[in-house]
PDB file of N, CA and C in Angstrom:
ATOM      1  N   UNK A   1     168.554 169.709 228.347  1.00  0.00           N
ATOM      2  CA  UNK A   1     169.008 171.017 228.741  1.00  0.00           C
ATOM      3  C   UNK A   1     169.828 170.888 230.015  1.00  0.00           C
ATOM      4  N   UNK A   2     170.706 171.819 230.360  1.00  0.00           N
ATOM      5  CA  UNK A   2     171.566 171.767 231.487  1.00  0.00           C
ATOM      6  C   UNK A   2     171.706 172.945 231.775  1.00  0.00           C
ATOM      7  N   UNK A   3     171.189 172.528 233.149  1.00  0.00           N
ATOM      8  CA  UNK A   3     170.652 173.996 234.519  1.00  0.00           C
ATOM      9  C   UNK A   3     172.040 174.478 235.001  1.00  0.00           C
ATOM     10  N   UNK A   4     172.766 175.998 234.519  1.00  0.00           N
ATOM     11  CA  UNK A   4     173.783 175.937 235.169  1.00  0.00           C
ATOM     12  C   UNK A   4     173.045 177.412 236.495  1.00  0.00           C
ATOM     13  N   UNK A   5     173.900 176.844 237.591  1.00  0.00           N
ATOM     14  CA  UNK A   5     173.405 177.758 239.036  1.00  0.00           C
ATOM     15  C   UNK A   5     174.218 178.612 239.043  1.00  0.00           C
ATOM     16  N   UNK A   6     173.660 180.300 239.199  1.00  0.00           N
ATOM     17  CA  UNK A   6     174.445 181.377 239.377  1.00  0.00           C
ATOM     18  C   UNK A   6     173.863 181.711 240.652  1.00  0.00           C
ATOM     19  N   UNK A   7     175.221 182.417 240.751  1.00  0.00           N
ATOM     20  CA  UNK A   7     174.819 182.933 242.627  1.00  0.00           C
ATOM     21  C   UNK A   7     174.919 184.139 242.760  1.00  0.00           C
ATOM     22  N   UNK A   8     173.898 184.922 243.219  1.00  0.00           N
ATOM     23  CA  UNK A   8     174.127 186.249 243.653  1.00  0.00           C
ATOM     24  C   UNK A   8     173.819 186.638 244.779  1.00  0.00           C
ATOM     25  N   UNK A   9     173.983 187.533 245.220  1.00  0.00           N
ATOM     26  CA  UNK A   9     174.098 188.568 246.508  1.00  0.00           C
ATOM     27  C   UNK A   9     172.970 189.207 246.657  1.00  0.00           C
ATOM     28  N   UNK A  10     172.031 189.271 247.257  1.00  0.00           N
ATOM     29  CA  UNK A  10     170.920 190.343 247.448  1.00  0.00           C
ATOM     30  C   UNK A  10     171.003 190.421 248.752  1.00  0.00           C
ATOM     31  N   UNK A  11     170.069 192.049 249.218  1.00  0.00           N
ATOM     32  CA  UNK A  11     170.765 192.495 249.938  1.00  0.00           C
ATOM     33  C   UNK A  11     169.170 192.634 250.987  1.00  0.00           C
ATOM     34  N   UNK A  12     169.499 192.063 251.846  1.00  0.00           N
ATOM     35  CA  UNK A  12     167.809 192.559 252.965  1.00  0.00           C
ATOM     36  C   UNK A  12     168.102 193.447 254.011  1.00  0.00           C
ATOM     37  N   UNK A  13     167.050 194.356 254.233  1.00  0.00           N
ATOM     38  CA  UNK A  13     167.052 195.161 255.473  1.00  0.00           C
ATOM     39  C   UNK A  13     167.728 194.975 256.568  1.00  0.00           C
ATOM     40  N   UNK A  14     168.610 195.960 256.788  1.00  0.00           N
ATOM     41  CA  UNK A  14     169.462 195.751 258.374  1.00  0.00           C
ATOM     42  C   UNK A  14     169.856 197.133 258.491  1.00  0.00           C
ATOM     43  N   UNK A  15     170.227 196.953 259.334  1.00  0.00           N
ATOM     44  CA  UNK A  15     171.172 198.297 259.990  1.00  0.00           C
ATOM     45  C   UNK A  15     172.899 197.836 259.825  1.00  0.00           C
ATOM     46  N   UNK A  16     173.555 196.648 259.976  1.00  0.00           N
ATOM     47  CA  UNK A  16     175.038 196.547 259.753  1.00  0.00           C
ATOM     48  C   UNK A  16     175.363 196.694 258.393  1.00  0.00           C
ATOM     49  N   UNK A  17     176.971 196.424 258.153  1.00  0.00           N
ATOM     50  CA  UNK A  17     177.897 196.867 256.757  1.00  0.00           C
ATOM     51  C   UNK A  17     177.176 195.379 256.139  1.00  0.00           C
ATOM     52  N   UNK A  18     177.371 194.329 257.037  1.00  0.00           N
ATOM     53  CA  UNK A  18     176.995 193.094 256.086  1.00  0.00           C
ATOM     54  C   UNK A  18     176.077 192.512 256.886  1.00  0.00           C
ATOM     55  N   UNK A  19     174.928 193.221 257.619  1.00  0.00           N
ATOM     56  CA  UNK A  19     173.972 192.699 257.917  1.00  0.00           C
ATOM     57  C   UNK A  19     172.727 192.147 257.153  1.00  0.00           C
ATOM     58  N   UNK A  20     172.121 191.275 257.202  1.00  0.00           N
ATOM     59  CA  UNK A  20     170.805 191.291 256.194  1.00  0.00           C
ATOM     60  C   UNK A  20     171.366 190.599 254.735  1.00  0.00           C
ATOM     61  N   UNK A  21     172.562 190.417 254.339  1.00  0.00           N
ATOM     62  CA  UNK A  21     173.353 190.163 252.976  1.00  0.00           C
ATOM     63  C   UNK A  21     172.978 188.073 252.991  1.00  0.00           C
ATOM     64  N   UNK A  22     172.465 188.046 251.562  1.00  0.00           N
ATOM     65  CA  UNK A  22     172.335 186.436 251.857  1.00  0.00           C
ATOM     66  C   UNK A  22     172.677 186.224 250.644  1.00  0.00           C
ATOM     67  N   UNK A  23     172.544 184.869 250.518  1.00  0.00           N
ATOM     68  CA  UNK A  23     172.846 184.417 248.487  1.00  0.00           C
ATOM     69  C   UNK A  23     171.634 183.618 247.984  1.00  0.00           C
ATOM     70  N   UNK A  24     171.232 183.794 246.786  1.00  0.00           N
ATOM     71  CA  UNK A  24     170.239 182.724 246.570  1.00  0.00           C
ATOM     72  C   UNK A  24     170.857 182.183 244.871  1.00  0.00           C
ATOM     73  N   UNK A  25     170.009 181.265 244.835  1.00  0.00           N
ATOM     74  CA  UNK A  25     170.483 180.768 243.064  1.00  0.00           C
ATOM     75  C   UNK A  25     169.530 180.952 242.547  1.00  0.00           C
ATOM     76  N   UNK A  26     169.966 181.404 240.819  1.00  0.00           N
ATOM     77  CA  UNK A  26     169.320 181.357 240.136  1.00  0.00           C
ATOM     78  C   UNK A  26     169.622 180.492 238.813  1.00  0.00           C
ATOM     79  N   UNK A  27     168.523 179.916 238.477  1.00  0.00           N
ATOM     80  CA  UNK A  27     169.120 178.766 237.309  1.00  0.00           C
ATOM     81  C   UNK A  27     168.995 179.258 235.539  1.00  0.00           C
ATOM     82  N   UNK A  28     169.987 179.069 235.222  1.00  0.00           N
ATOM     83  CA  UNK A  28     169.608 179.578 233.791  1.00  0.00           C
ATOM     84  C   UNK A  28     169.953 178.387 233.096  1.00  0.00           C
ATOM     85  N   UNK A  29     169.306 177.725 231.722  1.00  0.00           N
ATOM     86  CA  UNK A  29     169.188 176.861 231.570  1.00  0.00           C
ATOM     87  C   UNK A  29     170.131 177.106 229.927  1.00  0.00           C
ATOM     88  N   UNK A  30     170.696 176.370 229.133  1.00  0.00           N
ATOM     89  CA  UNK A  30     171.132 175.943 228.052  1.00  0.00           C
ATOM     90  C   UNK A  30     171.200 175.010 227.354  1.00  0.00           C
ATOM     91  N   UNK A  31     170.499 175.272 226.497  1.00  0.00           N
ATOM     92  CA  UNK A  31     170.101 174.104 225.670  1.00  0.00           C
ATOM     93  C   UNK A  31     171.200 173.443 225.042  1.00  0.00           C
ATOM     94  N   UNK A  32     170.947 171.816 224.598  1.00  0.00           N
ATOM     95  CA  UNK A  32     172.076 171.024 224.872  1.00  0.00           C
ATOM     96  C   UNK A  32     171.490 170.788 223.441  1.00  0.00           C
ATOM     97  N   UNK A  33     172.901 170.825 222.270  1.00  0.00           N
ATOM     98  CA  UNK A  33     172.396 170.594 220.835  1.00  0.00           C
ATOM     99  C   UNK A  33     172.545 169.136 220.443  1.00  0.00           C
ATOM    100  N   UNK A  34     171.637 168.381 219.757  1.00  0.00           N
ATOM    101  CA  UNK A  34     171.620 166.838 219.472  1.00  0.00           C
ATOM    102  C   UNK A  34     171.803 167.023 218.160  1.00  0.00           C
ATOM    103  N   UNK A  35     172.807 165.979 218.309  1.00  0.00           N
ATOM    104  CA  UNK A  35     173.383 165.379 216.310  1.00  0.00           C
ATOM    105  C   UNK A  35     172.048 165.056 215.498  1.00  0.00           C
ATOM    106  N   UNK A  36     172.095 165.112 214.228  1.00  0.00           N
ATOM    107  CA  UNK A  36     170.519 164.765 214.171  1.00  0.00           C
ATOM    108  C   UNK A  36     170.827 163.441 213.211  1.00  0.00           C
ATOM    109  N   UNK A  37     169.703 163.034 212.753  1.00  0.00           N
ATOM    110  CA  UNK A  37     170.162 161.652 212.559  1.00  0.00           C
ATOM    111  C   UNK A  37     170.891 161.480 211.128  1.00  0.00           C
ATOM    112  N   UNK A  38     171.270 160.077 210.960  1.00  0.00           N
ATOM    113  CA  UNK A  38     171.750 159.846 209.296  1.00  0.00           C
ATOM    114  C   UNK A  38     171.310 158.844 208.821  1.00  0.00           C
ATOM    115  N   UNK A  39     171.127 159.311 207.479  1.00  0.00           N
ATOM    116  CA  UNK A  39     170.181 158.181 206.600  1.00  0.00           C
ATOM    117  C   UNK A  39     171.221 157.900 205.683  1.00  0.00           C
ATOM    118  N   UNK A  40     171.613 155.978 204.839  1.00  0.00           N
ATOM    119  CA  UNK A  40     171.995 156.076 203.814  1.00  0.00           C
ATOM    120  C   UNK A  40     171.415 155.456 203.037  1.00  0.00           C
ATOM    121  N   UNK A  41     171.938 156.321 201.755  1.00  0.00           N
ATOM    122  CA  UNK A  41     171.512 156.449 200.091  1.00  0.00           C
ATOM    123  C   UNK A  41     172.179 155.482 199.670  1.00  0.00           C
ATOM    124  N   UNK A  42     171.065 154.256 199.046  1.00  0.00           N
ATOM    125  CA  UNK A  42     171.373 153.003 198.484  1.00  0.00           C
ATOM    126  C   UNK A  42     170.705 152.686 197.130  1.00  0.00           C
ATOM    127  N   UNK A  43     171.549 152.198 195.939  1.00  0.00           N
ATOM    128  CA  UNK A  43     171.549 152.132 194.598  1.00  0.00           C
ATOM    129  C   UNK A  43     170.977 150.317 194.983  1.00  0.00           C
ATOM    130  N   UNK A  44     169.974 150.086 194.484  1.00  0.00           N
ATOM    131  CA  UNK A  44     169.314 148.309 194.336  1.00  0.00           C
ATOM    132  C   UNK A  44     169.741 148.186 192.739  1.00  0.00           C
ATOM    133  N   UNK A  45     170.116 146.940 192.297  1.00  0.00           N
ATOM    134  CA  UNK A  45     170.682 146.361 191.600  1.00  0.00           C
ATOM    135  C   UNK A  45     169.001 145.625 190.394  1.00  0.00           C
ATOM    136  N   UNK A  46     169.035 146.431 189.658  1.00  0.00           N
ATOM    137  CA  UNK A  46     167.991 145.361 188.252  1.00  0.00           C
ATOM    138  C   UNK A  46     168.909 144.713 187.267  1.00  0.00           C
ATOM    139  N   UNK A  47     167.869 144.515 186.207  1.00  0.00           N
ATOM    140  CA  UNK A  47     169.115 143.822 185.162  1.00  0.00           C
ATOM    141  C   UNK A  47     168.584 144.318 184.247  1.00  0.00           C
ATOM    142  N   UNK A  48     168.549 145.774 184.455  1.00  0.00           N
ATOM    143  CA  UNK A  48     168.371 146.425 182.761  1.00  0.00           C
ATOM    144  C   UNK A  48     168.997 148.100 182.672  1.00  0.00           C
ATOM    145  N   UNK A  49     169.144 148.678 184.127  1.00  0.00           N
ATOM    146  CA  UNK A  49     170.038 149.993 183.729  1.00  0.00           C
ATOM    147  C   UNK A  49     171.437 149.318 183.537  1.00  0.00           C
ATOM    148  N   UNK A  50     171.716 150.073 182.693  1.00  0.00           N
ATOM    149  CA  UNK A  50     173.229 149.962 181.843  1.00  0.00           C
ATOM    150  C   UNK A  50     174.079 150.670 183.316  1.00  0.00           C
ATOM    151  N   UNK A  51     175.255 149.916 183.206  1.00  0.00           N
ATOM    152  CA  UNK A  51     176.416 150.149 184.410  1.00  0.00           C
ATOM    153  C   UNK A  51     177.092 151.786 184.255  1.00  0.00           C
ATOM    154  N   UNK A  52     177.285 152.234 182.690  1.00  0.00           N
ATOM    155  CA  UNK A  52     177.635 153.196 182.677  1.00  0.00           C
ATOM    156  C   UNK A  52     176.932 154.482 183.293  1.00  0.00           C
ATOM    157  N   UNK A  53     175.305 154.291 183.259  1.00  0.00           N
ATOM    158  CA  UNK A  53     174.203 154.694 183.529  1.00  0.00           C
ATOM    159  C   UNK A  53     174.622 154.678 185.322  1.00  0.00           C
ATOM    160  N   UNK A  54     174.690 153.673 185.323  1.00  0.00           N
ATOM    161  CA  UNK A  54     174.656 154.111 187.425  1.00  0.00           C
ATOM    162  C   UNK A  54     176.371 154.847 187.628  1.00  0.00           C
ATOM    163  N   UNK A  55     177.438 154.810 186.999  1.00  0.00           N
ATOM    164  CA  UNK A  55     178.371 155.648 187.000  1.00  0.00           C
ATOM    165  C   UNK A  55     177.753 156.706 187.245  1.00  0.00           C
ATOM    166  N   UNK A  56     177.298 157.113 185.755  1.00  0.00           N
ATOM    167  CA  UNK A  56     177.122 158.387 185.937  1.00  0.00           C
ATOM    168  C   UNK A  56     176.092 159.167 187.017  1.00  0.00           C
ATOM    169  N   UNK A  57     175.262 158.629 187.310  1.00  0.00           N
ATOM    170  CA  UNK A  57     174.731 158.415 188.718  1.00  0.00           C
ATOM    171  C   UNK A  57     175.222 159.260 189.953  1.00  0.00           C
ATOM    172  N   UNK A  58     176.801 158.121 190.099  1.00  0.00           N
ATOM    173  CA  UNK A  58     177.171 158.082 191.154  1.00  0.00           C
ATOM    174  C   UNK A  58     177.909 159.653 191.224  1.00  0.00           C
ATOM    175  N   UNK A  59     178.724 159.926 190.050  1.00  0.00           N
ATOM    176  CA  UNK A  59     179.353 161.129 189.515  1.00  0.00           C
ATOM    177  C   UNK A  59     178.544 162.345 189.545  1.00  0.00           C
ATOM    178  N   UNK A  60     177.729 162.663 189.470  1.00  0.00           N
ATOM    179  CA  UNK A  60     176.927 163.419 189.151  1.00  0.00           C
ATOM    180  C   UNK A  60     176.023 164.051 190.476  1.00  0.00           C
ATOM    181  N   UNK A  61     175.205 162.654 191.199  1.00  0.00           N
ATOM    182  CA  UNK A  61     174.935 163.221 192.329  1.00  0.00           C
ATOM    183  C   UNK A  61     175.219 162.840 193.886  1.00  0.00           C
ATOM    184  N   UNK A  62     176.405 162.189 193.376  1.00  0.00           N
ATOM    185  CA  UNK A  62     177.143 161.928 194.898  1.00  0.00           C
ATOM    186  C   UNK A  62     178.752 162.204 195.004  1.00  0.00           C
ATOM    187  N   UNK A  63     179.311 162.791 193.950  1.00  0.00           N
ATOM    188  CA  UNK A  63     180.126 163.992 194.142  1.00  0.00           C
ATOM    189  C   UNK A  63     180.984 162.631 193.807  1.00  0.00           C
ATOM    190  N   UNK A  64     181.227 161.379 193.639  1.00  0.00           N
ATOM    191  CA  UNK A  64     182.280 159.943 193.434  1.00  0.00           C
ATOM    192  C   UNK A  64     183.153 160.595 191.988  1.00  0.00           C
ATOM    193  N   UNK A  65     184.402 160.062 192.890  1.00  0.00           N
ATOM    194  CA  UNK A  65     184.851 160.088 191.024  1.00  0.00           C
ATOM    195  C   UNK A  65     184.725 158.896 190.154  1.00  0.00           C
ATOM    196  N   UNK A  66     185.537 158.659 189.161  1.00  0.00           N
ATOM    197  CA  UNK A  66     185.281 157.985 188.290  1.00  0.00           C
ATOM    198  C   UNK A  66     185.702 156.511 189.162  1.00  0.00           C
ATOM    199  N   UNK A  67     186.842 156.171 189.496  1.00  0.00           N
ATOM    200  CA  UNK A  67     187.539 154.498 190.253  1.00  0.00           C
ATOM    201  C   UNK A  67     186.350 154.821 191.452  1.00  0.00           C
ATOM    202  N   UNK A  68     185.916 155.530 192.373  1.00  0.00           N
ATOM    203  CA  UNK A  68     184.959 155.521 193.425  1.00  0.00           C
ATOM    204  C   UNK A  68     183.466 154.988 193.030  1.00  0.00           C
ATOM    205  N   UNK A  69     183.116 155.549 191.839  1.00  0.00           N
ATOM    206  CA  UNK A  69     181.711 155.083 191.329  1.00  0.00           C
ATOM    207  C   UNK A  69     181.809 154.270 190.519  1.00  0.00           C
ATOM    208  N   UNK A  70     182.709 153.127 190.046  1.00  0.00           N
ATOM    209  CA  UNK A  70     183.106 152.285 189.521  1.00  0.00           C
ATOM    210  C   UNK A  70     182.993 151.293 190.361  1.00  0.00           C
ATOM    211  N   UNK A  71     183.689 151.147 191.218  1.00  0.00           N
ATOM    212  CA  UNK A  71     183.439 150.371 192.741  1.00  0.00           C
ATOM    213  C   UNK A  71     182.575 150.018 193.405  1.00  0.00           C
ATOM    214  N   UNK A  72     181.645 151.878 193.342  1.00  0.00           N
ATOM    215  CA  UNK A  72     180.393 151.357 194.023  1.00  0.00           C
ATOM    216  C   UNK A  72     178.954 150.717 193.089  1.00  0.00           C
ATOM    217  N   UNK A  73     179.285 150.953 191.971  1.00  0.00           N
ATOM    218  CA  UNK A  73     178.296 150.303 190.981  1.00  0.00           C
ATOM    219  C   UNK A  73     178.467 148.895 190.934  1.00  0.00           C
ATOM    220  N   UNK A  74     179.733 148.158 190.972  1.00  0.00           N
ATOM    221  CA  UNK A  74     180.032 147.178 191.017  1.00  0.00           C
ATOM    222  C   UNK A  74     179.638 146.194 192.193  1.00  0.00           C
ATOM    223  N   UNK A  75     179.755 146.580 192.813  1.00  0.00           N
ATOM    224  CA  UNK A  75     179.454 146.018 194.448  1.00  0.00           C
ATOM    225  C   UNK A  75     177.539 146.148 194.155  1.00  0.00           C
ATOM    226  N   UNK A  76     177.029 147.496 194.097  1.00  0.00           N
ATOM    227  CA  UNK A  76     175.837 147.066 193.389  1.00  0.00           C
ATOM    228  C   UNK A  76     175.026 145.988 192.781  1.00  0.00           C
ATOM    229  N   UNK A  77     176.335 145.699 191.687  1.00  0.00           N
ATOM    230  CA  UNK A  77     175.744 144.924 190.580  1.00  0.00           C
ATOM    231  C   UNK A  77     176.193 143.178 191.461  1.00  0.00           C
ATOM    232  N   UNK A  78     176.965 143.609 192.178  1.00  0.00           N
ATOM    233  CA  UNK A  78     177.683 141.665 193.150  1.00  0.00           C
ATOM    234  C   UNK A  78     177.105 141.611 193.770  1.00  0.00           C
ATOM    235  N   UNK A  79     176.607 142.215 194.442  1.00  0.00           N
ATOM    236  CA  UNK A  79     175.473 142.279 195.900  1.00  0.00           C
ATOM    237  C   UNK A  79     173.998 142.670 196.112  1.00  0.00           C
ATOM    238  N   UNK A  80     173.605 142.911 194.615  1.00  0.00           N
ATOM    239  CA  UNK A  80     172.000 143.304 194.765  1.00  0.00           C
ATOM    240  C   UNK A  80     171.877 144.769 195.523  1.00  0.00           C
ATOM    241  N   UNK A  81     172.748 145.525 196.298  1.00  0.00           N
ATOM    242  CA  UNK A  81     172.763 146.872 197.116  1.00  0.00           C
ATOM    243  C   UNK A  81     174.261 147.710 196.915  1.00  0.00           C
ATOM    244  N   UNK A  82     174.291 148.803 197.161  1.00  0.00           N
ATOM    245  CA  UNK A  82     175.081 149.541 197.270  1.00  0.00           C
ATOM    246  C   UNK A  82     175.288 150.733 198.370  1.00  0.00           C
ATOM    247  N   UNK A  83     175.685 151.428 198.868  1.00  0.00           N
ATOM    248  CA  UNK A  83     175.877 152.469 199.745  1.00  0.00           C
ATOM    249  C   UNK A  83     176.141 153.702 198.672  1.00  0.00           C
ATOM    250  N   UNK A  84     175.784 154.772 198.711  1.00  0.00           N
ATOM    251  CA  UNK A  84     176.420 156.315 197.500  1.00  0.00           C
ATOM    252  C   UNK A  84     176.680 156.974 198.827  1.00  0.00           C
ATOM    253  N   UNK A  85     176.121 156.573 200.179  1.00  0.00           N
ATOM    254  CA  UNK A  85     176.535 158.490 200.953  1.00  0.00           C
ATOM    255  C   UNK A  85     175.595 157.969 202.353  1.00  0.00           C
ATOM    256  N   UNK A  86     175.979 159.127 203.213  1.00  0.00           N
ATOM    257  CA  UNK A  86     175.449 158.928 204.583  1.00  0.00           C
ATOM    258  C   UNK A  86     174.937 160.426 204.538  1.00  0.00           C
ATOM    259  N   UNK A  87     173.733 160.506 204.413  1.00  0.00           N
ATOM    260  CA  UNK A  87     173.698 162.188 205.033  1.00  0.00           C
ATOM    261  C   UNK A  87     172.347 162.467 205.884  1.00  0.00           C
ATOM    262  N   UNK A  88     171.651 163.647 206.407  1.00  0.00           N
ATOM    263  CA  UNK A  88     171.317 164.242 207.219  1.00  0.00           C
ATOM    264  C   UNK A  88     169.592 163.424 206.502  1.00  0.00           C
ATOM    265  N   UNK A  89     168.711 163.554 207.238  1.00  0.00           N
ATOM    266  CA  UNK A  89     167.378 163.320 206.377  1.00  0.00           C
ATOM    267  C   UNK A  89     167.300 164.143 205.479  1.00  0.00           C
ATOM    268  N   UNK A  90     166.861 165.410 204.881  1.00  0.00           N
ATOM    269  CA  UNK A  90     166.845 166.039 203.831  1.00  0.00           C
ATOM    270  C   UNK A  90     167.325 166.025 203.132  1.00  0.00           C
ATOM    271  N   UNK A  91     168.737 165.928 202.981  1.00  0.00           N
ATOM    272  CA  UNK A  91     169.532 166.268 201.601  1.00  0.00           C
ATOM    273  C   UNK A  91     169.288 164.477 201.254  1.00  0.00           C
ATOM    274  N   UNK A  92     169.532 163.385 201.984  1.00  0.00           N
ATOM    275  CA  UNK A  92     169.172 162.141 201.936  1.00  0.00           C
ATOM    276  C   UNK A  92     167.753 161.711 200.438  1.00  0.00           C
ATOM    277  N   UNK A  93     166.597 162.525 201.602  1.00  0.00           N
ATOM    278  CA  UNK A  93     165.224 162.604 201.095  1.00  0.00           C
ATOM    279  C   UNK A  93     165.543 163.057 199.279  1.00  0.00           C
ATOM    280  N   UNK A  94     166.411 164.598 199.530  1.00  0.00           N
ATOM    281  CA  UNK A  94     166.273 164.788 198.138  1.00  0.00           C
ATOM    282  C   UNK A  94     167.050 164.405 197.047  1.00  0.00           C
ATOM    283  N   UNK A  95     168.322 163.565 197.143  1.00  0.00           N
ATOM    284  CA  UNK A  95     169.663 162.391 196.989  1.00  0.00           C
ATOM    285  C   UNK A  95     168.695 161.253 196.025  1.00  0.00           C
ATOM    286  N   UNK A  96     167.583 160.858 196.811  1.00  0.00           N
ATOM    287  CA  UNK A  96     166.864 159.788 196.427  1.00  0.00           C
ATOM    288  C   UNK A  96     165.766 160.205 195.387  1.00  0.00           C
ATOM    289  N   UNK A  97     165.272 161.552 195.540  1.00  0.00           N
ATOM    290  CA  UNK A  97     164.241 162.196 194.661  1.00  0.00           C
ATOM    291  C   UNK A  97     164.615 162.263 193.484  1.00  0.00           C
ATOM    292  N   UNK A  98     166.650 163.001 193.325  1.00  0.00           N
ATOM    293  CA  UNK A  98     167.045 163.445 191.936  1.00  0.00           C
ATOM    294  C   UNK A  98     167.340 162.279 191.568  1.00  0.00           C
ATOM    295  N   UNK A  99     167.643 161.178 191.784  1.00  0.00           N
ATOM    296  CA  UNK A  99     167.838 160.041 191.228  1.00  0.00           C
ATOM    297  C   UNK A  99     166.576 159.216 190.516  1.00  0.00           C
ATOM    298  N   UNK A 100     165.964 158.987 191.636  1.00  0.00           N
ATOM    299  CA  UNK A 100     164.924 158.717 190.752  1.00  0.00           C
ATOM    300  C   UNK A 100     164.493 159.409 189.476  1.00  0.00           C
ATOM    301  N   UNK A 101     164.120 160.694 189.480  1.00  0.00           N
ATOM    302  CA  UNK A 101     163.453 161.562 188.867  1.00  0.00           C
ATOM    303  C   UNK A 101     164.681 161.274 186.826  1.00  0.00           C
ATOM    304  N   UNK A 102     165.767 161.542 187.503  1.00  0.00           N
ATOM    305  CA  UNK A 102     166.583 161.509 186.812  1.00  0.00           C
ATOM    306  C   UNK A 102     166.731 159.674 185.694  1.00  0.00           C
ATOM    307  N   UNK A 103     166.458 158.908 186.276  1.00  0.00           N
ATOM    308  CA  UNK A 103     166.588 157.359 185.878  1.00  0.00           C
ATOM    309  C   UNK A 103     165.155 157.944 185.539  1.00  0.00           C
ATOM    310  N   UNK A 104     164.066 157.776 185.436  1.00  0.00           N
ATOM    311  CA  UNK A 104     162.851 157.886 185.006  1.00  0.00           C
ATOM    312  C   UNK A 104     162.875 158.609 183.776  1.00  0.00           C
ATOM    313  N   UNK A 105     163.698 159.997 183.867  1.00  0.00           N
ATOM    314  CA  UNK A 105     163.739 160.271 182.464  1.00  0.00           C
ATOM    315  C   UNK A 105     164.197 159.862 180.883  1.00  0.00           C
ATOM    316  N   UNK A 106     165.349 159.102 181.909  1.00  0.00           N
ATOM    317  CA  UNK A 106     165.767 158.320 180.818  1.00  0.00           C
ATOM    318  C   UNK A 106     165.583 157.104 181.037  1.00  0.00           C
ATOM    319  N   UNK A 107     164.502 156.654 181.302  1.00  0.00           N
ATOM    320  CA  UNK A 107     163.779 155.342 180.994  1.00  0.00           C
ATOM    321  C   UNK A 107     164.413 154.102 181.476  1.00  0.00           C
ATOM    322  N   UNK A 108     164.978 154.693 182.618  1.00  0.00           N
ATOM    323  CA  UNK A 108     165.956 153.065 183.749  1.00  0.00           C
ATOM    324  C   UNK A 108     164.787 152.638 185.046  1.00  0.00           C
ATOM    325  N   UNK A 109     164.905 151.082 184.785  1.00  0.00           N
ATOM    326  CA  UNK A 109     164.188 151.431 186.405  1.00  0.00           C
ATOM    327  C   UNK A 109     165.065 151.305 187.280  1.00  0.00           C
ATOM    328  N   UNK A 110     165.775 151.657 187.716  1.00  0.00           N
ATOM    329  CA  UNK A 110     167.151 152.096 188.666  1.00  0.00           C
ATOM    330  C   UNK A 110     165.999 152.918 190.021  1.00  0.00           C
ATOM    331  N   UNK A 111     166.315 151.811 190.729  1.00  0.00           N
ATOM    332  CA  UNK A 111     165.520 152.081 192.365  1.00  0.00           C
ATOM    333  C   UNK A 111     166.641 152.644 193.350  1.00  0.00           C
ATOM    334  N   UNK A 112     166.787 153.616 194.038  1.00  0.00           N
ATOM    335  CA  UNK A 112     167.452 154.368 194.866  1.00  0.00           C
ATOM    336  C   UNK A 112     166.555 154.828 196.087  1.00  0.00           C
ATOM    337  N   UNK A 113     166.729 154.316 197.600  1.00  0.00           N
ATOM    338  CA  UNK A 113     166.342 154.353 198.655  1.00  0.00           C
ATOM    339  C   UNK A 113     167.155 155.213 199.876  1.00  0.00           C
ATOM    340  N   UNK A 114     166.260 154.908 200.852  1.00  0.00           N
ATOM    341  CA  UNK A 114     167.563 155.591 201.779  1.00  0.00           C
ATOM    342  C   UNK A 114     166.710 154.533 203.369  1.00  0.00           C
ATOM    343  N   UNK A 115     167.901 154.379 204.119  1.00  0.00           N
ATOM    344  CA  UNK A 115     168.006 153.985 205.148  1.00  0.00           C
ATOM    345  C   UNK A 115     168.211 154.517 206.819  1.00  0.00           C
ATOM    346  N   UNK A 116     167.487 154.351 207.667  1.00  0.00           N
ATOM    347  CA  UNK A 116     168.292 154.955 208.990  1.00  0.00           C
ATOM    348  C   UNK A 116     169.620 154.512 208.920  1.00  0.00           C
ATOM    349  N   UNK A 117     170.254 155.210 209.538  1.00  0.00           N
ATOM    350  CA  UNK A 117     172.132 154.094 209.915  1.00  0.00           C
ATOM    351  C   UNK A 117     171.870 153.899 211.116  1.00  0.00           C
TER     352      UNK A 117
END
């Protein structure tokens, strides 16, 4: 938070025009807003969901188009990991929920995590 000092005028007993007149501060405080953190959403690489399968994946719940989630499935499948997105903890948390939930239904074990950055 950051104390900004206002100054005012109050006025004490006297008899003169500007007798008795002093200043004091008063602090009013404003709160200082923090970025909050970012987590990323990472596709792990098996050897049994079908590639078209993590496309559609990528299309579906990370907004990629078709050459973008092509790329990133690939790199997936070369590197054992992938990156889909950087986002806030929550939408992160739930990024990783619909995926899962979604590969489970149709019977992939397609593992999707998320990371601090």
């Amino acid at each position: 938070m950051i104390a900004l000092p206002i100054l005012m005028q109050r006025e004490k007993g006297g008899d003169g025009d500007n007798a008795g007149r002093g200043t004091s501060v008063i602090t009013r405080t404003k709160p200082k807003t923090k970025r909050p953190n970012l987590y990323r959403v990472l596709l792990l690489n098996d050897d049994y969901t079908p590639m078209e399968f993590v496309i559609h994946i990528l299309e579906r719940f990370f907004q990629k188009d078709r050459e973008a989630a092509t790329r990133i499935m690939l790199h997936v499948h070369n590197h054992g990991v992938g990156e889909c997105g950087i986002y806030t903890y929550e939408v992160a948390e739930t990024k990783v929920s619909q995926v899962m939930d979604f590969a489970r239904q149709h019977q992939h074990p397609l593992q999707c995590v998320m990371e601090k950055k």
